[in-house]
PDB file of N, CA and C in Angstrom:
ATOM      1  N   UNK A   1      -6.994  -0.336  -9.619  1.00  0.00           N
ATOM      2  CA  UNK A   1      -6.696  -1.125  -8.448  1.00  0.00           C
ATOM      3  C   UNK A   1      -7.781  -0.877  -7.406  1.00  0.00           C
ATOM      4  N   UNK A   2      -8.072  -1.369  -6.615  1.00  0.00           N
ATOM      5  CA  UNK A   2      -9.247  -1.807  -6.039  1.00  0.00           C
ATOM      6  C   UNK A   2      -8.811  -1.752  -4.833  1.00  0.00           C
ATOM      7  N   UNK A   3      -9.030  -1.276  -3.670  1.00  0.00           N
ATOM      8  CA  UNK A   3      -8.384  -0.463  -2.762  1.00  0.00           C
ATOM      9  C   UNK A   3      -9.262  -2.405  -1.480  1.00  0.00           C
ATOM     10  N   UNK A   4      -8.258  -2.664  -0.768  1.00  0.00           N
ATOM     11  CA  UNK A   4      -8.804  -4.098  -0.058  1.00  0.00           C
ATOM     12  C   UNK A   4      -9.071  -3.511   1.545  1.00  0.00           C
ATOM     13  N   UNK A   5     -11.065  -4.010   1.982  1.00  0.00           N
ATOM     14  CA  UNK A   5     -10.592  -3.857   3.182  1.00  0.00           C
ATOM     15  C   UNK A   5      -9.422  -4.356   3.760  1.00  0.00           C
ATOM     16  N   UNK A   6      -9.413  -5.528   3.821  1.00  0.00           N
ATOM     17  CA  UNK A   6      -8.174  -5.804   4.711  1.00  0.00           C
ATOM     18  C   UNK A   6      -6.478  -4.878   4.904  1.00  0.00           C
ATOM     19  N   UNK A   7      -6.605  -4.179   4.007  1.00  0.00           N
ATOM     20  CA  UNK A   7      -5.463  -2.977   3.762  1.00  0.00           C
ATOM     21  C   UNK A   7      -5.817  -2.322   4.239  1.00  0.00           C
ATOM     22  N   UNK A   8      -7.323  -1.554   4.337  1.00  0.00           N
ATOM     23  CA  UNK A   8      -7.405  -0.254   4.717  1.00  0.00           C
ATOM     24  C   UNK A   8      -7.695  -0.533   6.410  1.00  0.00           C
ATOM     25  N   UNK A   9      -8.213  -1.892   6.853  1.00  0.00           N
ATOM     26  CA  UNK A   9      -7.726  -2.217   8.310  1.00  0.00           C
ATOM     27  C   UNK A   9      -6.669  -1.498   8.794  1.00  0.00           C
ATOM     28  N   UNK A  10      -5.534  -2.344   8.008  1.00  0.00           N
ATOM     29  CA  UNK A  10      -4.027  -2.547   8.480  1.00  0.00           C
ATOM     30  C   UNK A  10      -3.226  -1.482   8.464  1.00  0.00           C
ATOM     31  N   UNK A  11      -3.617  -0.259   7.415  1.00  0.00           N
ATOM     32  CA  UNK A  11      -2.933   0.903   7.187  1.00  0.00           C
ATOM     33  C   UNK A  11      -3.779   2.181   8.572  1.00  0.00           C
ATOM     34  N   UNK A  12      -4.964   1.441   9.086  1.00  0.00           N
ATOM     35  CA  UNK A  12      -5.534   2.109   9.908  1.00  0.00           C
ATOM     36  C   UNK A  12      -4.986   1.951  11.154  1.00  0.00           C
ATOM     37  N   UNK A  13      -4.824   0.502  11.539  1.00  0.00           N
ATOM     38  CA  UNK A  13      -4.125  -0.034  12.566  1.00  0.00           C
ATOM     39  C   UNK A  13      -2.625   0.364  12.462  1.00  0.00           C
ATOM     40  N   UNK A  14      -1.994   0.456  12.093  1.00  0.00           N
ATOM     41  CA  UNK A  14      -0.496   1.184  11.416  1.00  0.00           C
ATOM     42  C   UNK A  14      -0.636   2.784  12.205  1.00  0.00           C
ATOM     43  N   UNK A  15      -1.789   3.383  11.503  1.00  0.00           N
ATOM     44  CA  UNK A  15      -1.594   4.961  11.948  1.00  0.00           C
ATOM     45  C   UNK A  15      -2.339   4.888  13.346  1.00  0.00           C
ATOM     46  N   UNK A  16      -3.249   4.108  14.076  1.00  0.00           N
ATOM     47  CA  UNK A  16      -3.237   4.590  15.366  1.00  0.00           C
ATOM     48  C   UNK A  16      -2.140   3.947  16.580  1.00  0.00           C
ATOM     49  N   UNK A  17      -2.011   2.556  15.840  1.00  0.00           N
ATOM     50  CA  UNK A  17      -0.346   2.452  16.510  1.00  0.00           C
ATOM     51  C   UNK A  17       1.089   3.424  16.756  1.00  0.00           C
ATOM     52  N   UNK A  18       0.715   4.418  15.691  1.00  0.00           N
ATOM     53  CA  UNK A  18       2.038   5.420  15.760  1.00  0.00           C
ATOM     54  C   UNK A  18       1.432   6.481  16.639  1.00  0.00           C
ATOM     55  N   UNK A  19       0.298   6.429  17.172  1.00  0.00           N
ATOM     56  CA  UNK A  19      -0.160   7.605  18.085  1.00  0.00           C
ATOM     57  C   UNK A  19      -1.136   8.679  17.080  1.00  0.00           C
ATOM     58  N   UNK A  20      -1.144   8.595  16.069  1.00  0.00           N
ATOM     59  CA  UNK A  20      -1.797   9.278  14.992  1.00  0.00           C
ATOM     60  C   UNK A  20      -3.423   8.954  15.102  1.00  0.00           C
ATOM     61  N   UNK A  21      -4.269  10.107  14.816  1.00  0.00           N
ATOM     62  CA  UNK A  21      -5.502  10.369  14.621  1.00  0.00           C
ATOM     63  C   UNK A  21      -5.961   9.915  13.066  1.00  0.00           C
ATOM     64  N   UNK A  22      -6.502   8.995  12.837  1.00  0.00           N
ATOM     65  CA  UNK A  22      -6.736   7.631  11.363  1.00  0.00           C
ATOM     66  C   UNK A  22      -7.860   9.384  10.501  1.00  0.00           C
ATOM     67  N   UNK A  23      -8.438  10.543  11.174  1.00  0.00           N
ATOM     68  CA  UNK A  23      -8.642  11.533  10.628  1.00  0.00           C
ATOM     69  C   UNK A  23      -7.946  12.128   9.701  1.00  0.00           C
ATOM     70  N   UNK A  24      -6.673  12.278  10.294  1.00  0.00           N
ATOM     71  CA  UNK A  24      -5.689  12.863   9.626  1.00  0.00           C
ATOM     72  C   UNK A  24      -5.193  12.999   8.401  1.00  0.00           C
ATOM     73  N   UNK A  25      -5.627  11.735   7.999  1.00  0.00           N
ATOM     74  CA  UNK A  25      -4.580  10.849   6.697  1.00  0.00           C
ATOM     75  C   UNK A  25      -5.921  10.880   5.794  1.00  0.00           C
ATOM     76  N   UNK A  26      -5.430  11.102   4.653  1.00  0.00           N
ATOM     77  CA  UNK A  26      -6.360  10.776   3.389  1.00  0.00           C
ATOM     78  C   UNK A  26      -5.742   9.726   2.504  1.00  0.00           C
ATOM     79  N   UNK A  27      -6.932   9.275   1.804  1.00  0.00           N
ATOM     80  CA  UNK A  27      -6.775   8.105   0.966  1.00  0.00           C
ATOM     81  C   UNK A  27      -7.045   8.776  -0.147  1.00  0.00           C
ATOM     82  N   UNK A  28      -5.693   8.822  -1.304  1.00  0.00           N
ATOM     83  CA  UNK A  28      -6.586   9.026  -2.721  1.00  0.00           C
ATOM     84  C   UNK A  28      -6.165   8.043  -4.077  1.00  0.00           C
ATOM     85  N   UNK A  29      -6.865   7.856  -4.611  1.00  0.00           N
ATOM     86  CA  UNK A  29      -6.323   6.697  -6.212  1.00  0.00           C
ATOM     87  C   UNK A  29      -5.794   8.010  -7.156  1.00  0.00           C
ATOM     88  N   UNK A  30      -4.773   7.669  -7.533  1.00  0.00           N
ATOM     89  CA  UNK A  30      -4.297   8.447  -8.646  1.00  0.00           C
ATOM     90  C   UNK A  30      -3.392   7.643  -9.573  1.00  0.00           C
ATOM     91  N   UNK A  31      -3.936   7.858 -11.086  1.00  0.00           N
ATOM     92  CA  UNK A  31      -3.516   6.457 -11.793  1.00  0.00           C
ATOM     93  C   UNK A  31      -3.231   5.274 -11.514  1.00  0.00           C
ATOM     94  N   UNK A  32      -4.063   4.689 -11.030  1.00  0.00           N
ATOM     95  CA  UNK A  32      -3.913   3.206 -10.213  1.00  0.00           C
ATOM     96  C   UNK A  32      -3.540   3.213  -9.237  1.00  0.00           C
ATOM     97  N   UNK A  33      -2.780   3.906  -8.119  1.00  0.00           N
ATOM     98  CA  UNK A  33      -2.035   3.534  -7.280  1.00  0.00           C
ATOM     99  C   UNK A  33      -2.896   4.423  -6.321  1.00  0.00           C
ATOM    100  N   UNK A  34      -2.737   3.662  -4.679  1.00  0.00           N
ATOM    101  CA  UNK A  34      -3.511   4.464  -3.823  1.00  0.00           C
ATOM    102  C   UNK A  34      -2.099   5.553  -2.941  1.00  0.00           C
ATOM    103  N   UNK A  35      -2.357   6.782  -2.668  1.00  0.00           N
ATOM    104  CA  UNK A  35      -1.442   7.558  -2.169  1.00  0.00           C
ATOM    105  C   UNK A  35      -2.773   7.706  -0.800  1.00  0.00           C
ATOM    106  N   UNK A  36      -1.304   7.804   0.146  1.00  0.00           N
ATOM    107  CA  UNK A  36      -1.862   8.274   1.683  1.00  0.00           C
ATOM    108  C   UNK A  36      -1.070   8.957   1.838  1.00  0.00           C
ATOM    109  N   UNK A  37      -1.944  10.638   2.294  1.00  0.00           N
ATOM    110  CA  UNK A  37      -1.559  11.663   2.670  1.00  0.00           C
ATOM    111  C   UNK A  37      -1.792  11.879   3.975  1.00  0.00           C
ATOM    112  N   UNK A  38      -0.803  12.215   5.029  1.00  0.00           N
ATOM    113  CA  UNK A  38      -1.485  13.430   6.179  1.00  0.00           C
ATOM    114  C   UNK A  38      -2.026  14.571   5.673  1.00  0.00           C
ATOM    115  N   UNK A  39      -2.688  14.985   6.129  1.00  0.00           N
ATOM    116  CA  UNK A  39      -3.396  16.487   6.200  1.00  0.00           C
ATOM    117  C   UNK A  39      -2.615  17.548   6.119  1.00  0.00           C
ATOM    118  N   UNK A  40      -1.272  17.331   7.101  1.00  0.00           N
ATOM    119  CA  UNK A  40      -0.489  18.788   7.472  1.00  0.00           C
ATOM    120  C   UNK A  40       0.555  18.516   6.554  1.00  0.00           C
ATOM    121  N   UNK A  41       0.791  17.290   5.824  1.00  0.00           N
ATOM    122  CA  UNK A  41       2.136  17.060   5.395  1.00  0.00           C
ATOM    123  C   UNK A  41       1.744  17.222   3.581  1.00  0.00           C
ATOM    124  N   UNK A  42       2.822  17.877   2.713  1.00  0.00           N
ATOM    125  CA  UNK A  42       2.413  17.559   1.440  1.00  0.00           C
ATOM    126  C   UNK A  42       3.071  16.097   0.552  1.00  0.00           C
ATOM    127  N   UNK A  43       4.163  15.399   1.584  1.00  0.00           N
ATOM    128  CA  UNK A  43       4.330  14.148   1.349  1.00  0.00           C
ATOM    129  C   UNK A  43       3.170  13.244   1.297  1.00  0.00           C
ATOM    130  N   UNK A  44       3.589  11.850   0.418  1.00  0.00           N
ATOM    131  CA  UNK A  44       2.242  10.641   0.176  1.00  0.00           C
ATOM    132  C   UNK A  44       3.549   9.697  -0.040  1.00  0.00           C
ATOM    133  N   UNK A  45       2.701   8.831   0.333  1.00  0.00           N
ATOM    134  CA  UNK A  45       3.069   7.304   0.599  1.00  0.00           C
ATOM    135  C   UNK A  45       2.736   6.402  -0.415  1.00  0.00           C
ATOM    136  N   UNK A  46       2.381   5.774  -1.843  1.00  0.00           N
ATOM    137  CA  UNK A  46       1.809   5.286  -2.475  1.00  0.00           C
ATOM    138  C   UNK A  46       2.382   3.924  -2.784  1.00  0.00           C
ATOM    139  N   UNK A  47       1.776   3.213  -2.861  1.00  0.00           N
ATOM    140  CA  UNK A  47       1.419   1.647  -3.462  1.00  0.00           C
ATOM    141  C   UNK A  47       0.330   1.316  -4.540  1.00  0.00           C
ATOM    142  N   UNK A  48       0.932   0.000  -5.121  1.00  0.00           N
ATOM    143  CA  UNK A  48       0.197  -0.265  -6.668  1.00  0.00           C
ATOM    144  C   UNK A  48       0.011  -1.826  -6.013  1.00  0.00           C
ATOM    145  N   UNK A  49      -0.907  -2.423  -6.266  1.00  0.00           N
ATOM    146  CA  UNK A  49      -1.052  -3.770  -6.459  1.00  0.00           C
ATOM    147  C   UNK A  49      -1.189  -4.216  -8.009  1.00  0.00           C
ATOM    148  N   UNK A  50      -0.327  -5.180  -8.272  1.00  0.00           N
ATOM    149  CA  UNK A  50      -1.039  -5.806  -9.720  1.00  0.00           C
ATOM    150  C   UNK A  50      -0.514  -7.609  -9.507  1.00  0.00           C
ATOM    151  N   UNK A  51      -2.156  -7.916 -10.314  1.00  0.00           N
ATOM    152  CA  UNK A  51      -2.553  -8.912 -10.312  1.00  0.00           C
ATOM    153  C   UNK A  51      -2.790  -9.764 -11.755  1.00  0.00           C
ATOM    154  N   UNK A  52      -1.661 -10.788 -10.824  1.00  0.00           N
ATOM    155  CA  UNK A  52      -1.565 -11.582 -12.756  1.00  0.00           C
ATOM    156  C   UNK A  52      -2.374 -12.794 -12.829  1.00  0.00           C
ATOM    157  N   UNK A  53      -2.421 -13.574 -13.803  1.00  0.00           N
ATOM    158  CA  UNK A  53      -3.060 -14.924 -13.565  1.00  0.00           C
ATOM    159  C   UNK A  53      -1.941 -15.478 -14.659  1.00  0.00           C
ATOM    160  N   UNK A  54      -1.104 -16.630 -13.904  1.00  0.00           N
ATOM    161  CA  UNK A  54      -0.354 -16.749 -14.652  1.00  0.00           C
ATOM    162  C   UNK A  54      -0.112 -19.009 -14.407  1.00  0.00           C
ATOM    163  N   UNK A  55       0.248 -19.245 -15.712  1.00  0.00           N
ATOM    164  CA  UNK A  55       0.210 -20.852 -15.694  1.00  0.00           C
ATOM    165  C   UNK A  55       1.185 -21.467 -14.796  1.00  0.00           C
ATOM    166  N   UNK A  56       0.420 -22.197 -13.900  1.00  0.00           N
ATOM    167  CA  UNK A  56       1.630 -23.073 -13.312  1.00  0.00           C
ATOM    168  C   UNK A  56       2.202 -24.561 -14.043  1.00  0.00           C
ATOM    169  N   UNK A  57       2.758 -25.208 -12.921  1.00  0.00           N
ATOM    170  CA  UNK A  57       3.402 -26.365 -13.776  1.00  0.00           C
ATOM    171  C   UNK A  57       2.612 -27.440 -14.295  1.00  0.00           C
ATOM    172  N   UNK A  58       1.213 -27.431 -13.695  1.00  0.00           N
ATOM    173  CA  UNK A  58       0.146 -28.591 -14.089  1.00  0.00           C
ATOM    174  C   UNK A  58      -0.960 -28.377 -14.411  1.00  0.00           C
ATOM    175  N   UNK A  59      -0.737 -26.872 -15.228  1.00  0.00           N
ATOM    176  CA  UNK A  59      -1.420 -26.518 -16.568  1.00  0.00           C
ATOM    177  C   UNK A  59      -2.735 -25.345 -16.102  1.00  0.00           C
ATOM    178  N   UNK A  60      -2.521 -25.519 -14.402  1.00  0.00           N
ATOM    179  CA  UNK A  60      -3.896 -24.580 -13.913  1.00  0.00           C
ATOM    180  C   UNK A  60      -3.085 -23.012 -13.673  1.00  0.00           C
ATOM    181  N   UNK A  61      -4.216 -21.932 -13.649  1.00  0.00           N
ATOM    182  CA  UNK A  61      -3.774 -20.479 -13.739  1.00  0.00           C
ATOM    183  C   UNK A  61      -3.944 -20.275 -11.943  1.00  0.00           C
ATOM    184  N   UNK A  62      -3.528 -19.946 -11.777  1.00  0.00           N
ATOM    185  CA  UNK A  62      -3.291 -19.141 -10.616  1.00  0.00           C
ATOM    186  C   UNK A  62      -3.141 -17.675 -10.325  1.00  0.00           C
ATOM    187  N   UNK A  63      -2.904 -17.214  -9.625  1.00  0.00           N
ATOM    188  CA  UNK A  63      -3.221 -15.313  -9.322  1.00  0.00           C
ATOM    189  C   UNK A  63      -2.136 -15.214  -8.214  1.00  0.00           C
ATOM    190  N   UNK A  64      -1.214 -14.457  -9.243  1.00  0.00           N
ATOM    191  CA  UNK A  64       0.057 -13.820  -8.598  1.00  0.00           C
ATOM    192  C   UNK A  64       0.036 -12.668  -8.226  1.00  0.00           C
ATOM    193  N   UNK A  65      -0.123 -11.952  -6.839  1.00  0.00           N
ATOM    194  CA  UNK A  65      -0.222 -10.738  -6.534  1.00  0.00           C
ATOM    195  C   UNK A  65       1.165  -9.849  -6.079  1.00  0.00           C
ATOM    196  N   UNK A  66       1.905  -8.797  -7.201  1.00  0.00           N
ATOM    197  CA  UNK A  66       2.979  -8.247  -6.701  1.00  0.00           C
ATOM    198  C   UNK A  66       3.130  -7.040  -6.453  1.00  0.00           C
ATOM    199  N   UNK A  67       3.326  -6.231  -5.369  1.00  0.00           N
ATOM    200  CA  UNK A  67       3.412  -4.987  -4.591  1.00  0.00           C
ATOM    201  C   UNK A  67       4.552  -4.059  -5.097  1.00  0.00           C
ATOM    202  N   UNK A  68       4.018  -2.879  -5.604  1.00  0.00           N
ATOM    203  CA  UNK A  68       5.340  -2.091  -5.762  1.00  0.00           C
ATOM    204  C   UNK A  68       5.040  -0.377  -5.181  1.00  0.00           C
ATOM    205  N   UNK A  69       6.616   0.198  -4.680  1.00  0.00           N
ATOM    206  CA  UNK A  69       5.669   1.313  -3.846  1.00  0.00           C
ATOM    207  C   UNK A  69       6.609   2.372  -4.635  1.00  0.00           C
ATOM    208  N   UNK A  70       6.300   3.481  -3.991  1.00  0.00           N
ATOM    209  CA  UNK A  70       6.673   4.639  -4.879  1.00  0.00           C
ATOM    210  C   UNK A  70       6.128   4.939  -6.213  1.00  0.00           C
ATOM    211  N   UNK A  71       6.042   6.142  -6.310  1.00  0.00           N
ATOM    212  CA  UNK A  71       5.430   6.453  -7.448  1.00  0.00           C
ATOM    213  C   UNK A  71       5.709   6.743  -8.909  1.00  0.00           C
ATOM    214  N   UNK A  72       7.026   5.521  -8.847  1.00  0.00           N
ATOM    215  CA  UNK A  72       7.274   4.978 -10.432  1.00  0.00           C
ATOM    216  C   UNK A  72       7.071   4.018 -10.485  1.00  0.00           C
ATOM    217  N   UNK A  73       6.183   3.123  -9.644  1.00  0.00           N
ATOM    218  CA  UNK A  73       5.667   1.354  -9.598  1.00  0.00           C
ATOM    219  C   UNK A  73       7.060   0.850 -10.072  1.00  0.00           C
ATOM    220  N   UNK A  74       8.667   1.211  -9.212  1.00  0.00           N
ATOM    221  CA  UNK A  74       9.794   0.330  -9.815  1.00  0.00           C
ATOM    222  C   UNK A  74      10.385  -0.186  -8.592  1.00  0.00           C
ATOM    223  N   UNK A  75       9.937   0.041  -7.358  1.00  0.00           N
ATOM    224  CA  UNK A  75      10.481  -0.743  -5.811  1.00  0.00           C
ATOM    225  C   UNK A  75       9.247  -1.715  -6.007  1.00  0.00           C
ATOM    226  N   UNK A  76      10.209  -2.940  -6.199  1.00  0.00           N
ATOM    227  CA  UNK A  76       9.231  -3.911  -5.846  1.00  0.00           C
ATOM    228  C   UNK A  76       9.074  -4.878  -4.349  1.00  0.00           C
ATOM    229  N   UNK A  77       8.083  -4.944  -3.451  1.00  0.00           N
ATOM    230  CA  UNK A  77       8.453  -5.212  -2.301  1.00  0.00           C
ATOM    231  C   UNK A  77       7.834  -6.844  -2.198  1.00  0.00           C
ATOM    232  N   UNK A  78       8.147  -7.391  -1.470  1.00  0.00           N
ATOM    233  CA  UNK A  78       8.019  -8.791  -0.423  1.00  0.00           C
ATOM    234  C   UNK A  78       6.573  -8.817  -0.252  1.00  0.00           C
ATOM    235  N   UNK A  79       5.622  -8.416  -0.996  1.00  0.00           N
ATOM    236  CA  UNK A  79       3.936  -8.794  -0.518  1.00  0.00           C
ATOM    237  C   UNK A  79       4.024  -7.624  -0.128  1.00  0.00           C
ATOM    238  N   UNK A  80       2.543  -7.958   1.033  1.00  0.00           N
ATOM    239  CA  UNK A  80       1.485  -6.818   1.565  1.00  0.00           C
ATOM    240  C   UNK A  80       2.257  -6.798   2.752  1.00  0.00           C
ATOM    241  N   UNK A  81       3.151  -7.493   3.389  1.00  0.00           N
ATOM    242  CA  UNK A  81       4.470  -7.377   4.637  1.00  0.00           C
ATOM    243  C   UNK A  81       5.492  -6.452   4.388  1.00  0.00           C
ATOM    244  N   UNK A  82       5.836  -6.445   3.182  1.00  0.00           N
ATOM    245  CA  UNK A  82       6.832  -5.443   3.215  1.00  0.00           C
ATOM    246  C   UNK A  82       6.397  -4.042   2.844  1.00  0.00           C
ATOM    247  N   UNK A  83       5.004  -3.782   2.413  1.00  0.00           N
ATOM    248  CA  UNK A  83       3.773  -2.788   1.849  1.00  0.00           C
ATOM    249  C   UNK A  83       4.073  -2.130   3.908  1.00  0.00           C
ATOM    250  N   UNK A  84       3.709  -3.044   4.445  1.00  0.00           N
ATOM    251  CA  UNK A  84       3.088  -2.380   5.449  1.00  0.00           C
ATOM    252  C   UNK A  84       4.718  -2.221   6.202  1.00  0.00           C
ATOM    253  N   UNK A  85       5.409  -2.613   6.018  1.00  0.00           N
ATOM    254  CA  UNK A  85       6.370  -1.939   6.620  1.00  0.00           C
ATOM    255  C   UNK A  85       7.135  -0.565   6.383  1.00  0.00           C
ATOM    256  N   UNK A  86       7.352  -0.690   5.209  1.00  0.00           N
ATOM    257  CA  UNK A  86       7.775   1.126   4.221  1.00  0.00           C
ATOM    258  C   UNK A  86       6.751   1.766   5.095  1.00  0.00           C
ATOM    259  N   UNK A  87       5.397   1.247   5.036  1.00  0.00           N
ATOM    260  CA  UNK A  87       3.959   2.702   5.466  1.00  0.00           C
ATOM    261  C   UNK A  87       4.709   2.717   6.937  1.00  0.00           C
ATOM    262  N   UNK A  88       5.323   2.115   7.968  1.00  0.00           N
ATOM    263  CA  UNK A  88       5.097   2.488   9.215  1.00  0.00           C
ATOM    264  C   UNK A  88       6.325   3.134   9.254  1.00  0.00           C
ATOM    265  N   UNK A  89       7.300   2.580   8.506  1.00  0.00           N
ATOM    266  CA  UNK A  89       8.342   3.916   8.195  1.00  0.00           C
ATOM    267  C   UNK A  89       7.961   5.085   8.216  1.00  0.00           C
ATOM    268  N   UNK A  90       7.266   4.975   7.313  1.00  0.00           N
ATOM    269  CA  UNK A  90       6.568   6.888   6.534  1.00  0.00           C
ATOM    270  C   UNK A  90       5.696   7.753   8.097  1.00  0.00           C
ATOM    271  N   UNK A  91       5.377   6.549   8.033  1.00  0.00           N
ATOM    272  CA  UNK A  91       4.588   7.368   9.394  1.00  0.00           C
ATOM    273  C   UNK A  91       5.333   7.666  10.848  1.00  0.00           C
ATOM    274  N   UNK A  92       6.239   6.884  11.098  1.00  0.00           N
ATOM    275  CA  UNK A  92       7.447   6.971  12.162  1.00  0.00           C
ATOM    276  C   UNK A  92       8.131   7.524  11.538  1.00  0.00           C
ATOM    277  N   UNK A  93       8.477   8.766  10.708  1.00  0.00           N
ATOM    278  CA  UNK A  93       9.200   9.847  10.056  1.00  0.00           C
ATOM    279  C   UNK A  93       8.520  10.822  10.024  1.00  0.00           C
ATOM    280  N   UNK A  94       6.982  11.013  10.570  1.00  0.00           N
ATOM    281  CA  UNK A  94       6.379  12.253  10.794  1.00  0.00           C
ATOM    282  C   UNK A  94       5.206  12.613   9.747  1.00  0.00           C
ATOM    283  N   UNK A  95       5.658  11.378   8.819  1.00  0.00           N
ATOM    284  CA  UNK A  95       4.058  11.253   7.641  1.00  0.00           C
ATOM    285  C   UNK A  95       5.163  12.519   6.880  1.00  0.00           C
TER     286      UNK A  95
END
């Protein structure tokens, strides 16, 4: 999985909105999925993106993108909206 600026914006904008130092937090890939750690905390936050290409009704493929968090890829969430809402949870719980 391929880590999107536009995520790592939004997960940045996320942690200095909660008053948090964007230092703090690490980004790491571990088997596909990206985990964000605080520094002081041994909790992580992780998300998977996967990306299908799948047939629609008038024969063209299209690219279905579906979000799942936790680290059994089995909560499946509402897009990159409901991605970023769990994260501001996590982080308004102290990371």
């Amino acid at each position: 999985m391929k880590f999107l600026k536009s995520e790592y914006d939004d997960l940045m904008k996320a942690i200095s909105e909660e008053g948090f130092e964007q230092v703090n937090f690490a980004f790491v890939k571990k088997k596909g999925m990206l985990h964000i750690q605080m520094n002081s905390s041994n909790d992580s936050f992780c998300f998977f993106r996967k990306k299908e290409s799948v047939m629609n009704s008038k024969d063209k493929f299209e690219d279905k993108l579906t979000y799942y968090t936790g680290p059994k890829k089995v909560e499946m969430v509402k897009g990159w909206p409901g991605v970023m809402e769990q994260f501001k949870e996590f982080v308004q719980n102290g990371a």
